[in-house]
Protein backbone atom coordinates (compact mmCIF):
# COMPACT_ATOMS: atom_id res chain seq x y z
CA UNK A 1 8.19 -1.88 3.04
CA UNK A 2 6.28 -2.40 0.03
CA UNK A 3 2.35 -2.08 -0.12
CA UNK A 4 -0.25 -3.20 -3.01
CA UNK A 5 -3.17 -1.53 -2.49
CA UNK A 6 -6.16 -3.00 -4.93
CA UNK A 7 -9.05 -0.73 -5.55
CA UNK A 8 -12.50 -2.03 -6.77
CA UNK A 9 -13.45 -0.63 -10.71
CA UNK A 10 -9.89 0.41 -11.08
CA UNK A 11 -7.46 -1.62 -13.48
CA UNK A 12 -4.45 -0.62 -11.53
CA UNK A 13 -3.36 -1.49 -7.93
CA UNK A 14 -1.31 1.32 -6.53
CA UNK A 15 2.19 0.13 -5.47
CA UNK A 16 3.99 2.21 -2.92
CA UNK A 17 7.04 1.81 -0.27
CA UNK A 18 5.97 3.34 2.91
CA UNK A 19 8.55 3.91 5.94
CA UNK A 20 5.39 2.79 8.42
CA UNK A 21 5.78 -0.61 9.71
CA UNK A 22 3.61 -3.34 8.76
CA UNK A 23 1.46 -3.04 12.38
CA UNK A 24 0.92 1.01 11.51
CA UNK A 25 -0.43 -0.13 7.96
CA UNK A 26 -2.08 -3.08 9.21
CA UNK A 27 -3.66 -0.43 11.82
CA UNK A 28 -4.82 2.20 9.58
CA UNK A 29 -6.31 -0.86 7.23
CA UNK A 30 -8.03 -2.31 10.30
CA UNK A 31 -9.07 1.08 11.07
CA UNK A 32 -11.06 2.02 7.64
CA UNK A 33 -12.47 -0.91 6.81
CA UNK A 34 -13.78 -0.85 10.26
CA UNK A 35 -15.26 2.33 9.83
CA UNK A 36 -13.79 4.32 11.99
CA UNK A 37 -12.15 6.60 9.64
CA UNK A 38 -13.80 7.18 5.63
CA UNK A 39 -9.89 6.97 4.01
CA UNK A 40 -7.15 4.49 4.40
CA UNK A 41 -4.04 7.09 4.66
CA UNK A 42 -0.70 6.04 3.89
CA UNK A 43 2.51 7.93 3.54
CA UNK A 44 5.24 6.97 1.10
CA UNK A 45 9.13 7.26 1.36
CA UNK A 46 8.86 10.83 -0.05
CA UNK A 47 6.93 12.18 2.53
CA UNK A 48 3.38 12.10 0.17
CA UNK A 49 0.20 10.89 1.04
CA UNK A 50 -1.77 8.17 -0.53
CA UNK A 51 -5.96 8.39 0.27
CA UNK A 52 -7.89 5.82 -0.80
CA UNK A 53 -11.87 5.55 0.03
CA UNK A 54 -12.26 2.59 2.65
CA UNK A 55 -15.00 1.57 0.70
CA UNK A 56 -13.53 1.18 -2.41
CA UNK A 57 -10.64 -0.86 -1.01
CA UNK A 58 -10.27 -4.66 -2.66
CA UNK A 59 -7.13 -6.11 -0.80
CA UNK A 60 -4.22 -4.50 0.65
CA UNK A 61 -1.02 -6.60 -0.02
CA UNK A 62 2.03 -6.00 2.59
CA UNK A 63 5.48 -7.10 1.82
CA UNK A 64 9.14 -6.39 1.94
CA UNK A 65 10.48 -5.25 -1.69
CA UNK A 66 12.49 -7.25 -4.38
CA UNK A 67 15.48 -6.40 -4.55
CA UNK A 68 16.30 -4.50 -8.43
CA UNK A 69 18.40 -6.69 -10.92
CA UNK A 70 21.01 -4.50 -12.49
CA UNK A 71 23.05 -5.58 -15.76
CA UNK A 72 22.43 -7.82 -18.66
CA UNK A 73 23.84 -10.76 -16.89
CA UNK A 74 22.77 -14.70 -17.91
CA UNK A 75 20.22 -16.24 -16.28
C-alpha cells in the first residue's frame, strides 16, 4: 500500500509502500495525532522505519499504488 505522508515547513511529502494495512496505518495516525504516542511510526517494504513528529504531521494520504508504465509505447 502506498502512503503520502505531508509534513508542515517541509517542501517534500515522504512517499513510502508499507506492508501494514490501511487500519494499522490509520491506527498508528489516529494514535499520534491523538497524543498518545510523540511519533507516527511506519515501516516500509524493506523492513525500515519511517518517524515522523505527530506534531509536525500535515495530512497522511493512504492509497493502493499505480501501477509502473514500461516502454515507449503511444498514448
Amino acid at each position: 500500500m502506498e502512503v503520502k505522508i505531508g509534513v508542515q515547513h517541509a517542501p517534500r511529502e515522504i512517499v513510502l509502500e508499507s506492508g501494514q494495512s490501511p487500519e494499522e496505518v490509520e491506527r498508528a495516525v489516529a494514535e499520534a495525532l491523538t497524543g498518545s504516542t510523540k511519533l507516527l511510526t511506519l515501516v516500509d517494504e524493506h523492513g525500515r522505519k519511517v518517524l515522523v513528529p505527530a506534531e509536525r504531521l500535515a495530512y497522511v494520504e493512504l492509497g493502493e499504488p499505480a501501477p509502473r508504465k514500461v516502454g515507449f509505447g503511444a498514448l
